[in-house]
Protein backbone atom coordinates (compact mmCIF):
# COMPACT_ATOMS: atom_id res chain seq x y z
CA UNK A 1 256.52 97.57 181.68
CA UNK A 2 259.25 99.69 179.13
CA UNK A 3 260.43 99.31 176.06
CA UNK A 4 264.38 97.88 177.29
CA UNK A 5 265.40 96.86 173.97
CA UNK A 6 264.59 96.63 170.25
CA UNK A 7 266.82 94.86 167.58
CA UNK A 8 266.75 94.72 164.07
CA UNK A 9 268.61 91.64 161.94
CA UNK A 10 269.33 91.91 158.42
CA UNK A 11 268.71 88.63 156.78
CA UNK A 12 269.52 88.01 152.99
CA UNK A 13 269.33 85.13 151.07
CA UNK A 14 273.07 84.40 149.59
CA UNK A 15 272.43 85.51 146.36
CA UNK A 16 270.45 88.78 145.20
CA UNK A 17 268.04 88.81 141.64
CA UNK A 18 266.56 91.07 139.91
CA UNK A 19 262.97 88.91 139.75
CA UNK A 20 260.02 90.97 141.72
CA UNK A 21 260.14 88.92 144.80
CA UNK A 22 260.49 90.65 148.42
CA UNK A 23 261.33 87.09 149.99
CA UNK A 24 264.89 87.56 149.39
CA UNK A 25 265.92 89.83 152.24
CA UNK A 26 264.41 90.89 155.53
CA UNK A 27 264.90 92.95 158.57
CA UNK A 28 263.48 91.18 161.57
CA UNK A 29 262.67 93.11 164.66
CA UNK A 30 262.83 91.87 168.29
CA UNK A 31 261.08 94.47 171.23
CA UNK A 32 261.80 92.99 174.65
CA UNK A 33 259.84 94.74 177.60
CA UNK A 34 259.18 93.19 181.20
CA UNK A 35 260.70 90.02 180.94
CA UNK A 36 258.78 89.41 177.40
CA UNK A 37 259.85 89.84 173.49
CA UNK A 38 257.69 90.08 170.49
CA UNK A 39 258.84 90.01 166.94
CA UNK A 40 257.90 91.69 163.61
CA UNK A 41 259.14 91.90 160.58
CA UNK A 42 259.94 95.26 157.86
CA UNK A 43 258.84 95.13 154.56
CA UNK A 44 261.52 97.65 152.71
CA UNK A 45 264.72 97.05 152.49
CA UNK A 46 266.94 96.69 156.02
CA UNK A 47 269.62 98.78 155.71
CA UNK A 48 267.61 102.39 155.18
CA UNK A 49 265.25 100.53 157.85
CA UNK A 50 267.83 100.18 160.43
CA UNK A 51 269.77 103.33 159.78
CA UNK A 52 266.22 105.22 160.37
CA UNK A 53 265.73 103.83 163.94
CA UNK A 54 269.45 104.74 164.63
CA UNK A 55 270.36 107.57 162.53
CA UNK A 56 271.62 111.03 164.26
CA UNK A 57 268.88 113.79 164.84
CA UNK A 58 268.68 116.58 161.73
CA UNK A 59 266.23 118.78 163.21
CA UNK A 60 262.85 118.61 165.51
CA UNK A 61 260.98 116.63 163.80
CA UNK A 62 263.66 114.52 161.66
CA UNK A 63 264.88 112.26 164.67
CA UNK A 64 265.41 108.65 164.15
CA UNK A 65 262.38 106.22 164.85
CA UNK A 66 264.63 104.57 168.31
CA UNK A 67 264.56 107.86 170.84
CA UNK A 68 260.22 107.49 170.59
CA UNK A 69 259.89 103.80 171.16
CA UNK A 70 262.80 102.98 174.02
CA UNK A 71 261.82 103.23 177.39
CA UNK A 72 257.94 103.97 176.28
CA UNK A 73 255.51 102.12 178.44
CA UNK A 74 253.84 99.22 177.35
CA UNK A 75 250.77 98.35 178.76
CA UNK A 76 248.05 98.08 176.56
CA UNK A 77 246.96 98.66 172.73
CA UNK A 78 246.45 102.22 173.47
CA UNK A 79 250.25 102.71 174.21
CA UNK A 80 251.21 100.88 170.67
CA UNK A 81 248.74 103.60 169.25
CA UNK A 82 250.43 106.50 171.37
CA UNK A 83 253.60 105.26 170.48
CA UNK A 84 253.04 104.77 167.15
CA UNK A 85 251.69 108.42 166.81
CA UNK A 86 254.75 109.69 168.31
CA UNK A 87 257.02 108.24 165.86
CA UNK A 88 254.93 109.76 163.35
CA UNK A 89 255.08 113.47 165.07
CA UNK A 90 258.93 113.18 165.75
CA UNK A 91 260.36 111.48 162.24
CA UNK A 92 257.42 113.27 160.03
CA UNK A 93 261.03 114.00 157.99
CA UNK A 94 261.99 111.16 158.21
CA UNK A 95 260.64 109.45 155.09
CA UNK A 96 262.08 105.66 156.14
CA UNK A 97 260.09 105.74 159.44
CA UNK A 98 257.06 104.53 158.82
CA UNK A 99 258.40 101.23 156.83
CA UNK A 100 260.78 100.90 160.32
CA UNK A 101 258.01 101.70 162.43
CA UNK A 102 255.67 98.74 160.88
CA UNK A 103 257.83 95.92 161.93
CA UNK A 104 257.97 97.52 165.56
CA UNK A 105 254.51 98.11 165.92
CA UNK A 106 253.99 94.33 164.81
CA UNK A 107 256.09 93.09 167.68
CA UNK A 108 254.46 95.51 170.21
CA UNK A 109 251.25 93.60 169.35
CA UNK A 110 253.23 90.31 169.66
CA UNK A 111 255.12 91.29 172.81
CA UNK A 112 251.89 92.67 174.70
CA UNK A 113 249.26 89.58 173.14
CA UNK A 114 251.78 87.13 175.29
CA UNK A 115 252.23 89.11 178.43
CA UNK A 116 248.49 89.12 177.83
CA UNK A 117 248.13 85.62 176.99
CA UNK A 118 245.98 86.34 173.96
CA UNK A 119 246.04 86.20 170.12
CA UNK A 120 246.61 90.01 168.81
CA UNK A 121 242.75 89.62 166.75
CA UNK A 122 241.01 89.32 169.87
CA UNK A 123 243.20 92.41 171.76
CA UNK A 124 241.99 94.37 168.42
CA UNK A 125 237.74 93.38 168.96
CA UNK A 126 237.62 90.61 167.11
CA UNK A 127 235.61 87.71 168.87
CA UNK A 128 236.76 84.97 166.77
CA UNK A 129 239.16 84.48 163.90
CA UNK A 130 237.00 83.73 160.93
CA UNK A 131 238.22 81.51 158.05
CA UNK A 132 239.59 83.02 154.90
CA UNK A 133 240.32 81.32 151.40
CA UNK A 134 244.03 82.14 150.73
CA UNK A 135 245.51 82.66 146.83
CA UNK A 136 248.55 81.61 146.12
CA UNK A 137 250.88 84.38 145.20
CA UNK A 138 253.04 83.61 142.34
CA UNK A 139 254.74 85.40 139.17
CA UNK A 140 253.84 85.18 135.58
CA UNK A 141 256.43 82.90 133.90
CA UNK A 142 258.47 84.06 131.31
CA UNK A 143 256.10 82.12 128.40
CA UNK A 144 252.39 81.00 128.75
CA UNK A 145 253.14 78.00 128.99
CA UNK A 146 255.70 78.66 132.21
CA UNK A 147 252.85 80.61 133.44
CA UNK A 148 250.00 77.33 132.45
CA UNK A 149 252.30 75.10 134.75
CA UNK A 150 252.51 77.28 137.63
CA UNK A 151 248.36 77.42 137.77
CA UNK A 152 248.21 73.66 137.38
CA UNK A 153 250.66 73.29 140.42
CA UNK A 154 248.73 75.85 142.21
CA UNK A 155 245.52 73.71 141.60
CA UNK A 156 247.18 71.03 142.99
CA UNK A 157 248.22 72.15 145.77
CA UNK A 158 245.07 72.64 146.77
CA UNK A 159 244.10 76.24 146.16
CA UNK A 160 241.23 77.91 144.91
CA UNK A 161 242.63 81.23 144.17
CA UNK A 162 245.53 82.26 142.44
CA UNK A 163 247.28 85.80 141.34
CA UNK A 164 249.78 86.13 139.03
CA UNK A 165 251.62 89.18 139.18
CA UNK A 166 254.65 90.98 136.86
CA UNK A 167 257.12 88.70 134.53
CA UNK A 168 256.73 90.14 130.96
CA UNK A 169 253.05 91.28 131.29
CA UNK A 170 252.66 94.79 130.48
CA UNK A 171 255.95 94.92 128.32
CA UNK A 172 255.08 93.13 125.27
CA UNK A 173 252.00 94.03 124.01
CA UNK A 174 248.07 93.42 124.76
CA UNK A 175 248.03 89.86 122.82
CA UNK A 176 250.87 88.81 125.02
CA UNK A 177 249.60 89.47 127.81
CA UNK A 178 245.71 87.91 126.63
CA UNK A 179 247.89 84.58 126.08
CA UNK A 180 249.59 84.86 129.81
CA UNK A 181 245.60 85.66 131.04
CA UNK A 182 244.30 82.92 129.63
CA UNK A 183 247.31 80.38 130.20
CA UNK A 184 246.41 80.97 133.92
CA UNK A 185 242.62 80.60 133.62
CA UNK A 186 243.36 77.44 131.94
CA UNK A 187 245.37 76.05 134.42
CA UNK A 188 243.39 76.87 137.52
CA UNK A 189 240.03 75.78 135.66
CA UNK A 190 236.87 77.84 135.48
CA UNK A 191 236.04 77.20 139.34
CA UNK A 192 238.84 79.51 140.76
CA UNK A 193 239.56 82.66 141.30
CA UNK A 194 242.05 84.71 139.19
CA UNK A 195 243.69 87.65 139.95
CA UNK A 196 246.53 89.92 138.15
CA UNK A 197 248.85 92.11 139.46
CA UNK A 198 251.25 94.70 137.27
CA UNK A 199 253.19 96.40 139.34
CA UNK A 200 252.40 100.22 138.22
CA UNK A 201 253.62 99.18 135.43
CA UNK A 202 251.50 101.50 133.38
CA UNK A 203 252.59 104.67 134.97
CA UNK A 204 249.22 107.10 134.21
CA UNK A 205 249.29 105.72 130.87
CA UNK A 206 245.17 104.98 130.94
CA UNK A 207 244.83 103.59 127.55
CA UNK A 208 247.33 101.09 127.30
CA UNK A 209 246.23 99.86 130.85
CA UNK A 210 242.31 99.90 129.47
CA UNK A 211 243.47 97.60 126.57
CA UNK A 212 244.05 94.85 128.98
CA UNK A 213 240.53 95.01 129.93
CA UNK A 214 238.78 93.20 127.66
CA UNK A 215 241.31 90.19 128.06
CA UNK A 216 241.09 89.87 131.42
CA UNK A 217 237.04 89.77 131.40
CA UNK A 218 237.55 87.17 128.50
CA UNK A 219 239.83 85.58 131.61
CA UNK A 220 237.15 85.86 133.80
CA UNK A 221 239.44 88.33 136.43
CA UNK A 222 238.36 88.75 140.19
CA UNK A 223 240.78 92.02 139.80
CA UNK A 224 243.60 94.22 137.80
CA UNK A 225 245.56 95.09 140.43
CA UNK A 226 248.25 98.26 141.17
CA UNK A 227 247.72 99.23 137.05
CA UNK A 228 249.45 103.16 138.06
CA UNK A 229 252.15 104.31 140.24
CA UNK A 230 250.35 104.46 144.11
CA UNK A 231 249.63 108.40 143.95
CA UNK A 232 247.39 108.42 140.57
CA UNK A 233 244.20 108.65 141.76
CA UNK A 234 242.79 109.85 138.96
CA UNK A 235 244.05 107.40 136.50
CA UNK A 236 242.47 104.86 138.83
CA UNK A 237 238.88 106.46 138.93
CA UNK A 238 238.87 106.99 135.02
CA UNK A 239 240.28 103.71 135.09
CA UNK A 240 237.63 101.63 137.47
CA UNK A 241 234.79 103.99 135.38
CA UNK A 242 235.34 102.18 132.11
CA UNK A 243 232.91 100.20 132.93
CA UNK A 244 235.17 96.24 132.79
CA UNK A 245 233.19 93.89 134.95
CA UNK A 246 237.12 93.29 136.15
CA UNK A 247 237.83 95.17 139.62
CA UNK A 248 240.91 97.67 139.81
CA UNK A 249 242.96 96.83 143.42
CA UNK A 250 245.38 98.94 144.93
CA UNK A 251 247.09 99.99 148.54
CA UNK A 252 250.12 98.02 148.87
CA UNK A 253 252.06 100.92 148.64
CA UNK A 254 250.61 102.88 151.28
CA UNK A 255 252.77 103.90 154.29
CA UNK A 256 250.01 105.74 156.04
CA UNK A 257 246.24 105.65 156.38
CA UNK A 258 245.20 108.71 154.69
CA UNK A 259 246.89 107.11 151.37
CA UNK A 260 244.82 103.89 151.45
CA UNK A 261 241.68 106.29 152.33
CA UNK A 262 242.24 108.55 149.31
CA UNK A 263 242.70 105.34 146.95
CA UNK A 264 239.43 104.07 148.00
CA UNK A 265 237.13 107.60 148.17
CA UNK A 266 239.30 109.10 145.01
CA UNK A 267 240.42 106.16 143.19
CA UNK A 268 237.51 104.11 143.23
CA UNK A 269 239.34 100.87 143.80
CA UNK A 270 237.13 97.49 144.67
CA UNK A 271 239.29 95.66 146.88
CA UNK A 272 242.18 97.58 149.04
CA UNK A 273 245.27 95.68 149.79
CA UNK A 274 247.50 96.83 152.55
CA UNK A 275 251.14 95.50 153.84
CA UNK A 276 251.18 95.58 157.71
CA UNK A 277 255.46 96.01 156.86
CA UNK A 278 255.26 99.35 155.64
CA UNK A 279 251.81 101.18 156.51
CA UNK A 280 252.84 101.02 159.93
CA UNK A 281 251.68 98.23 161.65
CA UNK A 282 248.48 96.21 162.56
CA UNK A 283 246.90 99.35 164.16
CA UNK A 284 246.77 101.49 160.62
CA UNK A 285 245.85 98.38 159.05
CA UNK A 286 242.90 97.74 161.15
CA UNK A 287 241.68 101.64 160.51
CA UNK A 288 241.61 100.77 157.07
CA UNK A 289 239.86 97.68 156.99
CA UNK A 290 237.62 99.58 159.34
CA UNK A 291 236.59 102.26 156.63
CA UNK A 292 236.91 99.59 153.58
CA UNK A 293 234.14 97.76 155.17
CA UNK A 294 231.94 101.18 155.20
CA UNK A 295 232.44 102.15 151.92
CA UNK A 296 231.86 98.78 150.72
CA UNK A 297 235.16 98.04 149.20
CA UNK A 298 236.79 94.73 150.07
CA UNK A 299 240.04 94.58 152.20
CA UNK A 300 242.67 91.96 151.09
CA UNK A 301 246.16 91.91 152.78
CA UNK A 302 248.79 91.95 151.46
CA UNK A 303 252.07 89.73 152.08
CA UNK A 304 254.47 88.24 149.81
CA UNK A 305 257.41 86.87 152.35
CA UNK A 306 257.23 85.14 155.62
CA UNK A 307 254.62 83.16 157.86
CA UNK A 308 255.44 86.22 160.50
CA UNK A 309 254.35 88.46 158.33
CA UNK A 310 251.39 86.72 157.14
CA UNK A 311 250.01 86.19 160.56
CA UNK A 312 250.65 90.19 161.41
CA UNK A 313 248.55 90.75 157.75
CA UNK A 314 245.60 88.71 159.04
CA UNK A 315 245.30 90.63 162.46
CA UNK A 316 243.22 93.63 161.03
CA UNK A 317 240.80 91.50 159.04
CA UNK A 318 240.64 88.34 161.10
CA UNK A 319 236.79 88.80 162.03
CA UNK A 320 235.52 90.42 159.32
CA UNK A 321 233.29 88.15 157.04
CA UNK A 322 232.89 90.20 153.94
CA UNK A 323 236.42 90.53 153.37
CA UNK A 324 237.06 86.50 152.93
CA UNK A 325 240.20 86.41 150.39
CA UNK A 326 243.33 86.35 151.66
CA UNK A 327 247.33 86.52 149.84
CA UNK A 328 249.25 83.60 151.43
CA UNK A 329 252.78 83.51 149.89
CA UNK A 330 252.65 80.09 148.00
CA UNK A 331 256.42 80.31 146.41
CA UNK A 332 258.46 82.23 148.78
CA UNK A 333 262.57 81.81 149.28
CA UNK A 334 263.78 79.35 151.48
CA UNK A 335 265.30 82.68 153.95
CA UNK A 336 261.44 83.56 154.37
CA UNK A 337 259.76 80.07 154.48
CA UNK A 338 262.63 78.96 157.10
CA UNK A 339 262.07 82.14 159.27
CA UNK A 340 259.31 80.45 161.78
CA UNK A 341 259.01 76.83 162.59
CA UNK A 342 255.44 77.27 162.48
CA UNK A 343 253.39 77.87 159.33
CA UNK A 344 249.86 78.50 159.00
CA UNK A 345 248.02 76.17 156.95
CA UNK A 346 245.05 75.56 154.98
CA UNK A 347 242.34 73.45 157.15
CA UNK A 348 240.14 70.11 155.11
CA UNK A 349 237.87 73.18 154.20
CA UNK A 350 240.72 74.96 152.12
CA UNK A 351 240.55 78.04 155.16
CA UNK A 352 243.29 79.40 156.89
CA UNK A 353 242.74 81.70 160.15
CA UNK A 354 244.75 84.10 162.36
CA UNK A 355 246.43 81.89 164.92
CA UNK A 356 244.59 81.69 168.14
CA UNK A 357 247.86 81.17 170.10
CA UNK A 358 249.25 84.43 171.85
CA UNK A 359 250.25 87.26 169.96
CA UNK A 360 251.07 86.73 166.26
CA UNK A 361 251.68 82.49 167.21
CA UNK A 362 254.60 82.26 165.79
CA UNK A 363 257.97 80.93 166.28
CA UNK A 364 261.09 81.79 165.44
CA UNK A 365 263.27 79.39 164.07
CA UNK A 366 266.62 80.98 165.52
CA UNK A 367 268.83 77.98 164.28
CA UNK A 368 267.70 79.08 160.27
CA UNK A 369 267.94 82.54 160.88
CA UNK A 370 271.64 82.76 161.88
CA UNK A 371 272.58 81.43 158.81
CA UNK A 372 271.35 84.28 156.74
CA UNK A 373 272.47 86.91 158.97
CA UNK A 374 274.00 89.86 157.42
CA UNK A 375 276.90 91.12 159.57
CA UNK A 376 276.79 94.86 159.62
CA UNK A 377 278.25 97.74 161.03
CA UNK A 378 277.34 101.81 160.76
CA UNK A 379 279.84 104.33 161.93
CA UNK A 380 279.12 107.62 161.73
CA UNK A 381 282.25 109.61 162.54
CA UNK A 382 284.09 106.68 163.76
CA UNK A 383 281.24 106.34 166.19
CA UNK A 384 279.68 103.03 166.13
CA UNK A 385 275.80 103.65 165.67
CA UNK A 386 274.90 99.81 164.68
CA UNK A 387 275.99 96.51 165.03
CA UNK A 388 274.28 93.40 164.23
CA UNK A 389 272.88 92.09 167.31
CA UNK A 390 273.59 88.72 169.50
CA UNK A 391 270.45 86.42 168.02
């Protein structure tokens, strides 16, 4: 079968905020082929996304992501590979195209698991989906106490885990930040796991991220995670050398394999957390977890948004037992919890697993998606080059 078709929808929740949540928006992809359709899902924003799978040619190797996928045939994981490596060869100058390329490669997997009538784990190798113990991935609140309720409700809803990522931490001071540490330990008891994410935003600034060391041991931290902009590998190493019985985590921000790789051998991370929205798909993923696993460093996904794109982020990992933790978006918007009318949930054990239905098992929910549409045109010399697609 060929690639006939492949349409992106920019989704948007009414209002915009400024709060570090990628729930908010979306850019949905649908690849039909042979009678079938799949469906993936960006994580970046939509409108560079889409006007990188539709933009005019600049040169050789700058041509927009859509002339390499249409009319490529789809027959097995090998051609999402080949496909996915020509994309890379023909938009290498074309910076957007990996992030567009991720939610495409997503639905390949989903399109070709139900031709194939099997979930995408077991097309990858994996003989079973093994359970993993999700954490519930929520922000700091703006006071301890905000942030003491939110671990209590997590508790209560029945998880085990919980990370707490940006709000004020890292912006007012080490003692500020022990209070928000501790305010979560409290609240999720001594039992759970704890986790903290910053959001780079140290910079390469060593110190002031090794300050926050000491409270998050007293915290009793699984990890410190993303304390330096993506690239700083050698703030990480110095950083992970200090000797903190608390891990340093990074990868999110990789949009290629050789970034996560160079984390891990250069940046001497514990636990590598990659976003099958914007490293290019399950396939990359899967490489990744592949060499975490041999270099014993832990792989984690990483998803903040919808149940789409937490089944695609459980694909790479689904069989592998040493790498048992799993992000599960606990708070998301109502655009990304409304996307499918399936969810995967915990089981009595507190586990979730990839889906064993075909491809990424899930569905759609068309009715809740047309309502956050984004209507959108691009012209390029009165030339219409995009327009939102019939759902």
């Amino acid at each position: 079968m060929k690639i006939e078709a492949v349409d992106l929808f920019y989704l948007a929740m009414p209002e915009i905020t400024d709060e570090a949540d990628g729930s908010q928006d979306a850019l949905l992809v649908r690849v039909s082929a042979g009678g079938h359709f799949g469906w993936g899902e960006c994580e970046a924003a939509p409108l560079p996304s889409i006007a990188a799978f539709i933009c005019p040619k600049s040169h050789g190797v700058c041509r927009p992501v859509g002339e390499s996928v249409l009319g490529q045939r789809l027959e097995t994981p090998a051609d999402i590979a080949r496909i996915s490596a020509l994309v890379a060869y023909n938009s290498m100058d074309l910076l957007q195209a990996a992030h567009t390329m991720s939610g495409i490669e997503m639905a390949l997997w989903d399109l070709l698991g139900k031709k194939r009538e099997e979930p995408v784990w077991r097309l990858l190798g994996y003989r079973q989906a093994l359970g993993k113990t999700p954490y519930a991935s929520l922000l700091f609140g703006d006071t301890p106490d905000i942030t003491l309720d939110r671990a209590r409700a997590a508790r209560r809803d029945g998880f085990s885990a919980a990370k707490f990522g940006w709000g004020p931490v890292g912006r007012d001071g080490v003692a500020a930040d022990a209070d928000h540490f501790m305010a979560a330990r409290e609240g999720l008891g001594p039992d759970a796991h704890f986790m903290v994410d910053v959001g780079q935003i140290f910079g390469e600034d060593i110190e002031t991220a090794a300050a926050r060391l000491k409270p998050l041991d007293d915290a009793d931290a699984l990890w410190l995670e993303e304390p330096f902009d993506a690239g700083a590998f050698e703030a990480y190493a110095t950083l992970a050398a200090r000797g903190a019985r608390v891990r340093i985590a990074g990868g999110e921000a990789a949009h290629n394999v050789h970034m996560a790789k160079h984390l891990i051998d250069y940046g001497g991370i514990g636990f590598v957390q990659i976003d099958c929205g914007r490293i290019g798909g399950i396939g990359p993923a899967m490489k990744v977890a592949e060499m975490a696993s041999t270099r014993g460093v832990t792989y984690v996904n990483h998803t903040f948004t919808s149940h789409l794109a937490l089944s695609a982020s459980m694909q790479p990992f689904a069989g592998l037992s040493e790498s048992h933790i799993c992000e599960y978006p606990a708070a998301p918007k109502e655009l990304a919890r409304r996307l499918t009318a399936n969810h995967i949930t915990p089981d009595r054990e507190g586990l979730i697993r990839a889906p064993d239905a075909p491809g990424l098992g899930m569905e759609i929910d068309t009715g809740w998606v047309r309502d956050y549409l984004v209507d959108t045109e691009i012209r390029v010399q009165g030339r219409l080059l995009y327009r939102t697609p019939e759902f």
